[in-house]
PDB file of N, CA and C in Angstrom:
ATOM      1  N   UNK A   1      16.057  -2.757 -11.249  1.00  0.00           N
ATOM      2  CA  UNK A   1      17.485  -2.601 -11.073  1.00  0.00           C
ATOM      3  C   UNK A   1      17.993  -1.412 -11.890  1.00  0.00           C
ATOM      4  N   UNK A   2      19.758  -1.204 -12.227  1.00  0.00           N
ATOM      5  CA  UNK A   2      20.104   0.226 -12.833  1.00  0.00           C
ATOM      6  C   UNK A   2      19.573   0.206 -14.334  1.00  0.00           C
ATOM      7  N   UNK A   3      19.067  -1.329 -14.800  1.00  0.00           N
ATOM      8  CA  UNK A   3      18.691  -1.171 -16.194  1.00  0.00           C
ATOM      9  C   UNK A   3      17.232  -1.406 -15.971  1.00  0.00           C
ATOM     10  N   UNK A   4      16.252  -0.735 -15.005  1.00  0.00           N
ATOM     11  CA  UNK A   4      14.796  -1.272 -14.968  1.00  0.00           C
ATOM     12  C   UNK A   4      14.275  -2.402 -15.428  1.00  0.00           C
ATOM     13  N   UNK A   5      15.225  -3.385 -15.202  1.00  0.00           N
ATOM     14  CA  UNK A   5      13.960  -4.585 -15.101  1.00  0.00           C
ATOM     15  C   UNK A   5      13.804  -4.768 -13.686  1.00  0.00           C
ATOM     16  N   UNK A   6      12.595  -5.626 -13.628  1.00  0.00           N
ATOM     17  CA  UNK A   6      11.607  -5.826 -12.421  1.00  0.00           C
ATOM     18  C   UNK A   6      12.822  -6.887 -11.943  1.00  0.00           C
ATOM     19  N   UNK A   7      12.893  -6.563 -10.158  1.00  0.00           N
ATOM     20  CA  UNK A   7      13.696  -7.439  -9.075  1.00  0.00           C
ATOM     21  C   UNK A   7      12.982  -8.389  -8.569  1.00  0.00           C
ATOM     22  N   UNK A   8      11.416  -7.727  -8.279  1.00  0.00           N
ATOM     23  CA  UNK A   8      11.026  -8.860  -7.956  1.00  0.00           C
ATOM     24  C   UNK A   8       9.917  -7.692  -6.568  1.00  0.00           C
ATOM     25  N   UNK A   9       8.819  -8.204  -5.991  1.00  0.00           N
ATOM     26  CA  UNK A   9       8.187  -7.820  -5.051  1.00  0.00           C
ATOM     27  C   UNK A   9       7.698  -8.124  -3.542  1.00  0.00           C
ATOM     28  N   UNK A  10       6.646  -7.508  -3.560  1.00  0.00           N
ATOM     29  CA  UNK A  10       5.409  -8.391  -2.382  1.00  0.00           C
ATOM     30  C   UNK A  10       4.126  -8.250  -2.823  1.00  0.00           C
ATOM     31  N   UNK A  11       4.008  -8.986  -1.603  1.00  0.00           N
ATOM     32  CA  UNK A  11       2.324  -8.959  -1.879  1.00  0.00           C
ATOM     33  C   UNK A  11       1.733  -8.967  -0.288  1.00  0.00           C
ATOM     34  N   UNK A  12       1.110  -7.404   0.392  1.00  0.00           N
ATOM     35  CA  UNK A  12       0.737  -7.738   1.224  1.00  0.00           C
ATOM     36  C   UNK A  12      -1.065  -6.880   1.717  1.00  0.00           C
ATOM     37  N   UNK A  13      -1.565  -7.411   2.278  1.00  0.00           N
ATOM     38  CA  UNK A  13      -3.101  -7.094   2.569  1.00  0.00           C
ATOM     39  C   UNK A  13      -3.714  -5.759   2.565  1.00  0.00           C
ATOM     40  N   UNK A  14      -4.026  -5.396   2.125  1.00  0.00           N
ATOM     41  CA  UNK A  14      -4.611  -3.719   1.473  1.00  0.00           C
ATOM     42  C   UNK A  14      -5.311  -3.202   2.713  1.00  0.00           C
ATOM     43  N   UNK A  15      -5.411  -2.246   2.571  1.00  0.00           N
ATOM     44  CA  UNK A  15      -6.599  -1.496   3.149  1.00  0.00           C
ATOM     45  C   UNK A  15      -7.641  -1.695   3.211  1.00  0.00           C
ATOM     46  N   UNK A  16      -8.676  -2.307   2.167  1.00  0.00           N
ATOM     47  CA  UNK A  16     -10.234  -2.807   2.205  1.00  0.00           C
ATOM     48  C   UNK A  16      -9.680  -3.816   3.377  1.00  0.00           C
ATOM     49  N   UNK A  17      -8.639  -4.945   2.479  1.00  0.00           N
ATOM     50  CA  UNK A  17      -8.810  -6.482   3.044  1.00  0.00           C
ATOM     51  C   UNK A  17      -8.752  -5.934   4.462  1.00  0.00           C
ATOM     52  N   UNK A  18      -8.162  -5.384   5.070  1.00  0.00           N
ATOM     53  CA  UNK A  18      -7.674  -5.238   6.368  1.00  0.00           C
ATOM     54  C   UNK A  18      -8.663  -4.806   7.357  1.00  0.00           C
ATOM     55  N   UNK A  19      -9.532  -3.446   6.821  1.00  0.00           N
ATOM     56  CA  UNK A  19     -10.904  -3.081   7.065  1.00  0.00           C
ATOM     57  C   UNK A  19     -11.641  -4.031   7.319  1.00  0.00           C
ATOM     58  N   UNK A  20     -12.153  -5.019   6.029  1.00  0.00           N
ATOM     59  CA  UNK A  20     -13.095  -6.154   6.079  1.00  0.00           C
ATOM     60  C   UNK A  20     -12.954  -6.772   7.247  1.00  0.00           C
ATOM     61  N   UNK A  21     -11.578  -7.513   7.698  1.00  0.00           N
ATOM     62  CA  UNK A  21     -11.215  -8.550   8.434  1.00  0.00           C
ATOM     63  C   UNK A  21     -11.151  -8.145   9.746  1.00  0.00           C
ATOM     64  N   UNK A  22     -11.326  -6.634  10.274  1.00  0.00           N
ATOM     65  CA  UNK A  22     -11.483  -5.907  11.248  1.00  0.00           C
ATOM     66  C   UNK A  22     -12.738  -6.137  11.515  1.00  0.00           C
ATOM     67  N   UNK A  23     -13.217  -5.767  10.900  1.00  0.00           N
ATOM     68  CA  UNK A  23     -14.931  -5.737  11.033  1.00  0.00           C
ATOM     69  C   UNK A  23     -15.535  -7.215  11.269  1.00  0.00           C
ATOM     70  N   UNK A  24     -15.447  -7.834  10.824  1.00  0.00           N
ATOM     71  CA  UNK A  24     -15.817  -8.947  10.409  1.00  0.00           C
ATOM     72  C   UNK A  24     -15.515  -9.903  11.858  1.00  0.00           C
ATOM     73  N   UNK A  25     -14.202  -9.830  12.246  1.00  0.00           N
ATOM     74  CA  UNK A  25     -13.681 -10.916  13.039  1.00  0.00           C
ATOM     75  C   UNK A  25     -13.717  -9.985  14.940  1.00  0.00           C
ATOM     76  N   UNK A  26     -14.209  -8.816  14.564  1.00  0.00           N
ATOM     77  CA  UNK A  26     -14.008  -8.468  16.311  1.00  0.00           C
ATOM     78  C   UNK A  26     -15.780  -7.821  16.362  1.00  0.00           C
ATOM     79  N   UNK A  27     -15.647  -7.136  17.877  1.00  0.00           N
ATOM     80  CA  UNK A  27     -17.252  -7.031  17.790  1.00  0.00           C
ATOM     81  C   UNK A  27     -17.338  -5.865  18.060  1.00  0.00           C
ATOM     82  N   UNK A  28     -18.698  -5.442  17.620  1.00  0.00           N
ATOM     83  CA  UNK A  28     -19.061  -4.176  17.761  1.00  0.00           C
ATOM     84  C   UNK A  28     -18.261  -2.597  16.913  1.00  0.00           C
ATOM     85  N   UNK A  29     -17.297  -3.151  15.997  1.00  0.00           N
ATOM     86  CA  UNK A  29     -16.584  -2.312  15.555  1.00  0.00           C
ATOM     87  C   UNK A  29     -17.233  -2.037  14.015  1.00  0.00           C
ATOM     88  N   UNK A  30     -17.672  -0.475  13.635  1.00  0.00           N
ATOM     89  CA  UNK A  30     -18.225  -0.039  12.278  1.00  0.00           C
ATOM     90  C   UNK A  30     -17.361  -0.320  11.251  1.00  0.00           C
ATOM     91  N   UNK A  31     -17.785  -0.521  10.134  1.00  0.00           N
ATOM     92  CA  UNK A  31     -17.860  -0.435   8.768  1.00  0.00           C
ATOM     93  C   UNK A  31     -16.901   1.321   8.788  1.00  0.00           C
ATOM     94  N   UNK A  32     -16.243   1.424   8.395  1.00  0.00           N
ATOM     95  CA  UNK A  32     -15.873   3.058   8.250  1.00  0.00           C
ATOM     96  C   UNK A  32     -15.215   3.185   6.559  1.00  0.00           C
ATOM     97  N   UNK A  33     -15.323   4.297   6.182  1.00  0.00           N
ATOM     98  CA  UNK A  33     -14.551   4.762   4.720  1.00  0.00           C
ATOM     99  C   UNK A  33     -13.203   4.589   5.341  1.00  0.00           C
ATOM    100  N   UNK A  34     -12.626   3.936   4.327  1.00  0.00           N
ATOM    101  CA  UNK A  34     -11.112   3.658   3.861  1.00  0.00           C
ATOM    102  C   UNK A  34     -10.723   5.148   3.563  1.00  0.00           C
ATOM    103  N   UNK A  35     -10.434   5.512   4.557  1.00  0.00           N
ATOM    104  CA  UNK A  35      -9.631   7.331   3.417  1.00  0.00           C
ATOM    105  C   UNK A  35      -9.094   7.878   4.979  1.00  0.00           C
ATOM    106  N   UNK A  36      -8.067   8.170   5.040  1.00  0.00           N
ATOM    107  CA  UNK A  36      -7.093   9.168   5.785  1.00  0.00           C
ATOM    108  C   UNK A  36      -7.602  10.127   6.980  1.00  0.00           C
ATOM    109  N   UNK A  37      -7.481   9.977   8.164  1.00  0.00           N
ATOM    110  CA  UNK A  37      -8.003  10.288   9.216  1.00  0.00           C
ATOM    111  C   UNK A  37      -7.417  11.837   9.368  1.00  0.00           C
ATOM    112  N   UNK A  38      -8.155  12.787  10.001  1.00  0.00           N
ATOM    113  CA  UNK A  38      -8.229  13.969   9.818  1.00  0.00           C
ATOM    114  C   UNK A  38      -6.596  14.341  10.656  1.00  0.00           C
ATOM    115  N   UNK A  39      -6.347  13.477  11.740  1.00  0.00           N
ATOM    116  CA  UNK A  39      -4.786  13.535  12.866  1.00  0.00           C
ATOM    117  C   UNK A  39      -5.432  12.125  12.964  1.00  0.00           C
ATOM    118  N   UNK A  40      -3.259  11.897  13.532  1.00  0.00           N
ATOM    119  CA  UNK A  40      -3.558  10.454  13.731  1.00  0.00           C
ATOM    120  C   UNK A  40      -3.806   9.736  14.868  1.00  0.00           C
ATOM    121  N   UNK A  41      -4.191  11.011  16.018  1.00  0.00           N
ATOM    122  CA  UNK A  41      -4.985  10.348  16.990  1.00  0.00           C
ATOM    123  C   UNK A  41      -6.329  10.455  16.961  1.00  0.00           C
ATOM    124  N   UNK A  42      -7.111   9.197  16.790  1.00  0.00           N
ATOM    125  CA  UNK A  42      -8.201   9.483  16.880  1.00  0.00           C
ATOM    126  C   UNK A  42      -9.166   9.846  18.164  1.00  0.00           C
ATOM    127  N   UNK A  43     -10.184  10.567  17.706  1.00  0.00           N
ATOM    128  CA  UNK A  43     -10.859  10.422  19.255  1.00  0.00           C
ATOM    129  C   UNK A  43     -11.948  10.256  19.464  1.00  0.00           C
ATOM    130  N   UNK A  44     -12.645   9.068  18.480  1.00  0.00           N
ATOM    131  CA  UNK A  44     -13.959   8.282  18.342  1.00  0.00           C
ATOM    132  C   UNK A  44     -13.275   7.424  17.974  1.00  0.00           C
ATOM    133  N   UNK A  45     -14.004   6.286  17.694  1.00  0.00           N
ATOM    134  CA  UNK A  45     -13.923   4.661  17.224  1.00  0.00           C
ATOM    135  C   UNK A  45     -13.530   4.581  15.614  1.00  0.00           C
ATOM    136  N   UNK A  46     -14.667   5.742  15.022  1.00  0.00           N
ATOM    137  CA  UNK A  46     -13.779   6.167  13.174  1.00  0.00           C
ATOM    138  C   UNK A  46     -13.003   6.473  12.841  1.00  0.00           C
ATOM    139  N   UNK A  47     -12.681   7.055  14.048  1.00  0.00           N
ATOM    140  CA  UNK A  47     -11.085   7.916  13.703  1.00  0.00           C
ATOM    141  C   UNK A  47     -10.320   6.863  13.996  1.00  0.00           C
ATOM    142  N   UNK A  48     -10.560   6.377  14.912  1.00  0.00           N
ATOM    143  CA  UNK A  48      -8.667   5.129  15.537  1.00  0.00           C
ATOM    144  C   UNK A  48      -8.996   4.458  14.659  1.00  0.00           C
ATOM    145  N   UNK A  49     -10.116   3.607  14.140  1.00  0.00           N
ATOM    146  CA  UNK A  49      -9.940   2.981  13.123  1.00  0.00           C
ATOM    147  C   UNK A  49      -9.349   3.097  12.015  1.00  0.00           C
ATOM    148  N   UNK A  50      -9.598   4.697  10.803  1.00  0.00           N
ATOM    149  CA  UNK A  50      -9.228   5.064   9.924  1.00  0.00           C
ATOM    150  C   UNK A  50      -7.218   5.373  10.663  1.00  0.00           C
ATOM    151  N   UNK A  51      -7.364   5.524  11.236  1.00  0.00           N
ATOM    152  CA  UNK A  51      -5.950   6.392  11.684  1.00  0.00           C
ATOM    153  C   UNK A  51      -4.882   4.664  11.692  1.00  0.00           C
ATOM    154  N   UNK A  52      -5.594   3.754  12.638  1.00  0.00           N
ATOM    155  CA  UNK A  52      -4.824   2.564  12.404  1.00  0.00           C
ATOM    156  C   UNK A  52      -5.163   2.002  10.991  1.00  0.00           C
ATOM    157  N   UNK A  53      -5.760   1.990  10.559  1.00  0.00           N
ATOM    158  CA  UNK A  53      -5.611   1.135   8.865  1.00  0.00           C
ATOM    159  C   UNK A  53      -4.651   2.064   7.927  1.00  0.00           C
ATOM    160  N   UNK A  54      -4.791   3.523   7.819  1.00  0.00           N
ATOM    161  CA  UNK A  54      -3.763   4.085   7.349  1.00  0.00           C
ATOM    162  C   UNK A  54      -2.895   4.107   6.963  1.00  0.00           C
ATOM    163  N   UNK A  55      -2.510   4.895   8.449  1.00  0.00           N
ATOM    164  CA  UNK A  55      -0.850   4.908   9.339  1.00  0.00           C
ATOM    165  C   UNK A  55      -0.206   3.731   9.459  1.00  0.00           C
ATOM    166  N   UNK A  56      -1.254   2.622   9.380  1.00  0.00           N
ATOM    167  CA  UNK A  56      -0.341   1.325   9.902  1.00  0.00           C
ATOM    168  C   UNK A  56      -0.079   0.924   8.316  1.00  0.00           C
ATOM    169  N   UNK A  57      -1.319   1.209   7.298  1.00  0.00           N
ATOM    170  CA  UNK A  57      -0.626   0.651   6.253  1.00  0.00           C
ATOM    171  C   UNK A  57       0.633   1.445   5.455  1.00  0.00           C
ATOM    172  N   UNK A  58       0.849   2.780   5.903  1.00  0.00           N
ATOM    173  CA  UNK A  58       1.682   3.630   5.246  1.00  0.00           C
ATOM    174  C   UNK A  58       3.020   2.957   6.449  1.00  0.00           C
ATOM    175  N   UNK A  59       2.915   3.061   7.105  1.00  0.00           N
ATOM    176  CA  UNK A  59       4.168   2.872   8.317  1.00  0.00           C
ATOM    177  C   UNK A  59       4.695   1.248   7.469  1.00  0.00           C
ATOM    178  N   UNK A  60       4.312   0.098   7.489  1.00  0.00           N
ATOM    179  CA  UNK A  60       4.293  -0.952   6.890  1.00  0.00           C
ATOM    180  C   UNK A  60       4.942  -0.699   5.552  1.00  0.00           C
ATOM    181  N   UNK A  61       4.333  -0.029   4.664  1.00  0.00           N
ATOM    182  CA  UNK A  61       4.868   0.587   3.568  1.00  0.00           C
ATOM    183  C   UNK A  61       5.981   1.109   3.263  1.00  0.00           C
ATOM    184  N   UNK A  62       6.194   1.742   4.571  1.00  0.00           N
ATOM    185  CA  UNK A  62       7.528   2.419   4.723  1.00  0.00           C
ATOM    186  C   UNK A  62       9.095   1.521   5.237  1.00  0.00           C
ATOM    187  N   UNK A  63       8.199   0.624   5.882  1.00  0.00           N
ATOM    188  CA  UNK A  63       9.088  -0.107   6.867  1.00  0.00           C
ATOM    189  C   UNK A  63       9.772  -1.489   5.725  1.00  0.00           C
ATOM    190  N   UNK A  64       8.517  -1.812   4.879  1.00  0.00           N
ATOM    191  CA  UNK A  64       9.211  -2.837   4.013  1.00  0.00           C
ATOM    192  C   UNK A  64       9.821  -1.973   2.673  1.00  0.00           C
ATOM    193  N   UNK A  65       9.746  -1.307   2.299  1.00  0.00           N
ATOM    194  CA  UNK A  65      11.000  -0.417   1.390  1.00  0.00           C
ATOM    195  C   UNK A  65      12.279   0.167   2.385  1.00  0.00           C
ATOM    196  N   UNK A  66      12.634   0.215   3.628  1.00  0.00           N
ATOM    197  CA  UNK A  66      13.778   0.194   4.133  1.00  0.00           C
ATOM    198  C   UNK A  66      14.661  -1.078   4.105  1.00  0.00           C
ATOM    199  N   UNK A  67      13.863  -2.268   4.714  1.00  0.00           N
ATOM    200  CA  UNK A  67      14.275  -3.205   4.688  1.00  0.00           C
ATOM    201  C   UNK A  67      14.391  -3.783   2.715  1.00  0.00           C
ATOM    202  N   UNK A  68      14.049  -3.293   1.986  1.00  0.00           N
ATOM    203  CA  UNK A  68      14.304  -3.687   0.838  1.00  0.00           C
ATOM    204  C   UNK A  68      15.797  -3.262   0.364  1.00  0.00           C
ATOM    205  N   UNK A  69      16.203  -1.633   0.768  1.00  0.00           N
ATOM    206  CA  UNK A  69      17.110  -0.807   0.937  1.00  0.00           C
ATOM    207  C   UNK A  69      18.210  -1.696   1.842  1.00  0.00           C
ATOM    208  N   UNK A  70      18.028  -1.587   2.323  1.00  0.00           N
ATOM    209  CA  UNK A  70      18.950  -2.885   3.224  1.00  0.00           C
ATOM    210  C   UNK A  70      19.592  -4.214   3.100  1.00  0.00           C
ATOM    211  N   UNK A  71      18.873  -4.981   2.450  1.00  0.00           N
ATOM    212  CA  UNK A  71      18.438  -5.998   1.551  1.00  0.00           C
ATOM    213  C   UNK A  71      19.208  -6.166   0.568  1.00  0.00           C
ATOM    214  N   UNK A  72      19.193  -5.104  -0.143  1.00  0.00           N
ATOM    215  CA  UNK A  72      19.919  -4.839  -1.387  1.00  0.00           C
ATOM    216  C   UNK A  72      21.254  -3.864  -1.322  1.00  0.00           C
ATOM    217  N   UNK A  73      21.040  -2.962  -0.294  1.00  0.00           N
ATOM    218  CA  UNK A  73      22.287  -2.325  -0.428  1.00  0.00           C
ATOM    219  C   UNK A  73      22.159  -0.890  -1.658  1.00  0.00           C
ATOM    220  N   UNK A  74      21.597  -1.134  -1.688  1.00  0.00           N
ATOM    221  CA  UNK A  74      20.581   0.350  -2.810  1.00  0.00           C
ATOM    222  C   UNK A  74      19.350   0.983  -3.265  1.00  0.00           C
ATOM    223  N   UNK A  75      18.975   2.118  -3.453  1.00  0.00           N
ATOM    224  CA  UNK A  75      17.929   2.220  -3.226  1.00  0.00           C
ATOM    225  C   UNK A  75      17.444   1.939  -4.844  1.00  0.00           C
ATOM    226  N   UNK A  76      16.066   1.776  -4.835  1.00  0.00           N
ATOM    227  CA  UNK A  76      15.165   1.229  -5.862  1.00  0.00           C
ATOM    228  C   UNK A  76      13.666   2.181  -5.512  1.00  0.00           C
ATOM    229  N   UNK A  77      13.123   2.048  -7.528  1.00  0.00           N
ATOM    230  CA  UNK A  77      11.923   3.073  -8.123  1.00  0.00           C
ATOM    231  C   UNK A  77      11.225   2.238  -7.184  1.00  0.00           C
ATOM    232  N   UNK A  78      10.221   2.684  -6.553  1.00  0.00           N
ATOM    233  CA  UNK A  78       8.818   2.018  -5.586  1.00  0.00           C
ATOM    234  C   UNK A  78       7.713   2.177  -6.622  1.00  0.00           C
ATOM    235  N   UNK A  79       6.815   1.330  -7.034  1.00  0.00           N
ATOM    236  CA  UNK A  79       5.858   1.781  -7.911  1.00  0.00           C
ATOM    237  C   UNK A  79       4.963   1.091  -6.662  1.00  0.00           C
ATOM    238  N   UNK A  80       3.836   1.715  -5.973  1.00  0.00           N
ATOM    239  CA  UNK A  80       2.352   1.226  -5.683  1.00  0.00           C
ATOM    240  C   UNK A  80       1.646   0.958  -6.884  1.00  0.00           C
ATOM    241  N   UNK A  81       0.785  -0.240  -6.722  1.00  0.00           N
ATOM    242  CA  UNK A  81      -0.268  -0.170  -7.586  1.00  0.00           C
ATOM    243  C   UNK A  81      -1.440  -0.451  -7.273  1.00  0.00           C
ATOM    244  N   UNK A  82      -1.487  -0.797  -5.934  1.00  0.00           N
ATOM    245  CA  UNK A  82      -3.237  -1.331  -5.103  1.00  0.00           C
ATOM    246  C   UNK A  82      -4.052  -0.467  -5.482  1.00  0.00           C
ATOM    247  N   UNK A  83      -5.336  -0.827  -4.916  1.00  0.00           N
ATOM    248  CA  UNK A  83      -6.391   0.272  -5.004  1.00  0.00           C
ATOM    249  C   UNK A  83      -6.583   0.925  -3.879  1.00  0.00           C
ATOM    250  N   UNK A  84      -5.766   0.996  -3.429  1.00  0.00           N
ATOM    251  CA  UNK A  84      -5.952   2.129  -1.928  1.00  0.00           C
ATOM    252  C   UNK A  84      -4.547   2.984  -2.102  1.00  0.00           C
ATOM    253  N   UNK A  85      -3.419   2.778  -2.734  1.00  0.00           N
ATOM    254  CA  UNK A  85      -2.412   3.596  -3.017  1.00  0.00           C
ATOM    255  C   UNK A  85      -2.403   4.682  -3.272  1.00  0.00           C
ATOM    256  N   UNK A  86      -3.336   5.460  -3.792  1.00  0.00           N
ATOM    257  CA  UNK A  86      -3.567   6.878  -3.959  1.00  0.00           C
ATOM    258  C   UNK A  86      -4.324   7.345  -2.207  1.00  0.00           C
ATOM    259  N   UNK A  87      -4.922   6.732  -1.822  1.00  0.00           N
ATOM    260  CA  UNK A  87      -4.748   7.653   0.079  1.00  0.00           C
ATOM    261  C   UNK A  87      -3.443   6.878   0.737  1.00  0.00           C
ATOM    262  N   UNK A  88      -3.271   5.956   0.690  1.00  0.00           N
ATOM    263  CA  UNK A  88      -2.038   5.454   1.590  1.00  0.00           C
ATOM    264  C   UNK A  88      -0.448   5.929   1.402  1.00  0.00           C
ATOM    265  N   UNK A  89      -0.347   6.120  -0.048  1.00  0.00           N
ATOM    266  CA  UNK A  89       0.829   6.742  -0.092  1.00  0.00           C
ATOM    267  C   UNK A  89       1.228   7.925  -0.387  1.00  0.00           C
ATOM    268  N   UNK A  90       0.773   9.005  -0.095  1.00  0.00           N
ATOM    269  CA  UNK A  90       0.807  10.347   0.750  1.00  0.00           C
ATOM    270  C   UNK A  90       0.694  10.623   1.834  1.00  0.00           C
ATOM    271  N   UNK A  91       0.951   9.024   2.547  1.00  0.00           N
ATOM    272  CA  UNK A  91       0.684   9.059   4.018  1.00  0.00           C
ATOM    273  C   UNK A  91       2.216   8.673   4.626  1.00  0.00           C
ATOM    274  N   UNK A  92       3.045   8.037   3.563  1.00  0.00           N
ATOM    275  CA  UNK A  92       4.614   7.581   3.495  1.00  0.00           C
ATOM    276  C   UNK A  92       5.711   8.338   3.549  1.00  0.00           C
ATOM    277  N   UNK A  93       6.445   7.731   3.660  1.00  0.00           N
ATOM    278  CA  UNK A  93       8.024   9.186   4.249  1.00  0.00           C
ATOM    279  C   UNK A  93       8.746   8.932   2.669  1.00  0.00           C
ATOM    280  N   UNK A  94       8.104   7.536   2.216  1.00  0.00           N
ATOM    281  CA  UNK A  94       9.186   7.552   0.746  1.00  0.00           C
ATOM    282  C   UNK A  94       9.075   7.846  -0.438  1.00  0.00           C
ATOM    283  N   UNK A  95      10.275   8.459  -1.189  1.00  0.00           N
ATOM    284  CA  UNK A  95       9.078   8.417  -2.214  1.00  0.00           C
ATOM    285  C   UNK A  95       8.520   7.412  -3.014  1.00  0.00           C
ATOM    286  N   UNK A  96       7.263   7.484  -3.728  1.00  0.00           N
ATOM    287  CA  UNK A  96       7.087   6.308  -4.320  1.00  0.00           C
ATOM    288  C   UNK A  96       5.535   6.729  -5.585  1.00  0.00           C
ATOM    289  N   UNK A  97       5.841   6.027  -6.633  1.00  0.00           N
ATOM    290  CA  UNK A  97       5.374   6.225  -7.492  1.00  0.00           C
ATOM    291  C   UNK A  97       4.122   5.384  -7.469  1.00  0.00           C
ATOM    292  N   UNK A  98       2.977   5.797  -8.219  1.00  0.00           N
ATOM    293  CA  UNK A  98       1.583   5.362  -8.382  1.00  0.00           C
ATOM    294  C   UNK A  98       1.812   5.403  -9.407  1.00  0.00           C
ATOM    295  N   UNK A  99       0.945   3.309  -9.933  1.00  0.00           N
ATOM    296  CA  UNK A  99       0.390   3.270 -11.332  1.00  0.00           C
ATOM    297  C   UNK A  99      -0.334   2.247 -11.358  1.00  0.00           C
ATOM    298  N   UNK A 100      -1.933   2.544 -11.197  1.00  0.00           N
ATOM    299  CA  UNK A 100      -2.666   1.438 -10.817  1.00  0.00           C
ATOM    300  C   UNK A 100      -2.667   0.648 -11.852  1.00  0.00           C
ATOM    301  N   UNK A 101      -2.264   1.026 -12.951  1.00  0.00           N
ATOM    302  CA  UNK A 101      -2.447   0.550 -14.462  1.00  0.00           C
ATOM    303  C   UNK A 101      -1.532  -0.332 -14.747  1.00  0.00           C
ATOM    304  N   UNK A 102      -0.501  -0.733 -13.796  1.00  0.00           N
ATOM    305  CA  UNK A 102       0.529  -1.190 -13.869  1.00  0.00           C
ATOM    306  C   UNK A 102       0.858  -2.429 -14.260  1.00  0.00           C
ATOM    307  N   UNK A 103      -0.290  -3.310 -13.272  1.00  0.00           N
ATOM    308  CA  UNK A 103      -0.525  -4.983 -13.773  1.00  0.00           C
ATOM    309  C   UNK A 103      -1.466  -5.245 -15.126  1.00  0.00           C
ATOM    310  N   UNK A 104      -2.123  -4.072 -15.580  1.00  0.00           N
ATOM    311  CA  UNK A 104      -2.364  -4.253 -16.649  1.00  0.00           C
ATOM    312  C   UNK A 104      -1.623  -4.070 -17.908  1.00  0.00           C
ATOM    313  N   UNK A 105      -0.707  -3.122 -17.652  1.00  0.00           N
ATOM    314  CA  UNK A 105       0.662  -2.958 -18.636  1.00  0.00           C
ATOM    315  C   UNK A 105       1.386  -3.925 -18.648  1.00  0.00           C
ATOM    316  N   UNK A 106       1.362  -4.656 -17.430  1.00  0.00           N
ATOM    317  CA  UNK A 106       2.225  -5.969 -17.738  1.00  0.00           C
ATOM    318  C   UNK A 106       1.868  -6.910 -18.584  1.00  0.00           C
ATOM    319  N   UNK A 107       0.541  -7.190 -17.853  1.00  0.00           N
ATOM    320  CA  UNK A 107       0.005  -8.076 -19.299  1.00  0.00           C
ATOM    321  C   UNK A 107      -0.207  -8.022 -20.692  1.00  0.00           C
ATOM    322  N   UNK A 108      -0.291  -6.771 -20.510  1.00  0.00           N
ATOM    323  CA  UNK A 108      -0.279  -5.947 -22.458  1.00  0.00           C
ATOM    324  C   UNK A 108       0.825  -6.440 -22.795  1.00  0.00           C
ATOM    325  N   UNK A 109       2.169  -6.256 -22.027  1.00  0.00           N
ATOM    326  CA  UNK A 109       3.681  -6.364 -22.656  1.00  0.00           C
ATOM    327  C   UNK A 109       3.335  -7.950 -22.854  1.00  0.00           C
ATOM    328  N   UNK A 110       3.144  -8.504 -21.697  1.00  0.00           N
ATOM    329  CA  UNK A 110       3.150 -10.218 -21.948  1.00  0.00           C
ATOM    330  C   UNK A 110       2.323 -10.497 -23.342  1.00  0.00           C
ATOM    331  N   UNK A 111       1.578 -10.613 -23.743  1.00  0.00           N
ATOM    332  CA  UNK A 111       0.097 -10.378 -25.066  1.00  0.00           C
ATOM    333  C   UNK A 111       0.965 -10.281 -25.822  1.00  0.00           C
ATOM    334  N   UNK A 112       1.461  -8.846 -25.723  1.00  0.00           N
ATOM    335  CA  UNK A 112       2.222  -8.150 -27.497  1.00  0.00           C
ATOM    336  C   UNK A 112       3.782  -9.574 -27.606  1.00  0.00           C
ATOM    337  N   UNK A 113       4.320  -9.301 -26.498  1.00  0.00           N
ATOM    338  CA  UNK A 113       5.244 -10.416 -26.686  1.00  0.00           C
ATOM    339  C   UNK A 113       5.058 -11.778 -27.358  1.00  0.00           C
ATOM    340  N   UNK A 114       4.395 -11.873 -27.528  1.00  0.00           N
ATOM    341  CA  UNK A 114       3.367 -13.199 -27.111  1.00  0.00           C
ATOM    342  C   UNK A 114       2.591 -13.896 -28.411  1.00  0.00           C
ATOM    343  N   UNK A 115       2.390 -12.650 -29.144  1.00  0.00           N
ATOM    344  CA  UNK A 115       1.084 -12.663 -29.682  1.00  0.00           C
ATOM    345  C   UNK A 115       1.716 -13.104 -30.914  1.00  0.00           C
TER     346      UNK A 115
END
């Protein structure tokens, strides 16, 4: 909020998870690297793959920080912290900050508080 404390979040399925569960649950579809498709039409099976796990997770990304904007009626700092946030969000229209370190800073604060 205007005095940075935490509002509150989500929590939704990454890029590996999404990969995995692709693979896993349909047939005949490869294993591919998680990383940013060269255009986002693909025109092999690696490419639409990489291009839909992406795009769909950056589009998603994008789509639930509007509706947060909306929601609230103002805009708010975006921090990513997954482990796919450094390719997915340079793939986003918003801006938004990377800090994978982030849930571990939390817990440091919780500890020192704490301790």
């Amino acid at each position: 909020d205007k005095n940075g404390r935490y509002c509150g979040g989500m929590i939704a399925p990454g890029v590996e998870a999404s990969l995995e569960s692709l693979v896993k649950k349909t047939a005949q579809l490869p294993m591919v690297a998680a990383e940013p498709p060269k255009r986002i039409i693909g025109k092999n099976t690696a490419e639409c793959i990489k291009s839909g796990l992406m795009y769909g997770s950056a589009g998603m990304t994008d789509s639930l920080i509007d509706r947060i904007f909306e929601e609230t009626g103002e805009e708010h700092t975006i921090i990513a912290t997954g482990n796919s946030a450094a390719a997915v969000i340079p793939l986003c229209r918003h801006e938004i900050t990377i800090d994978t370190d982030l849930p571990l800073k939390g817990l440091a604060a919780i500890y020192e508080k704490n301790r």
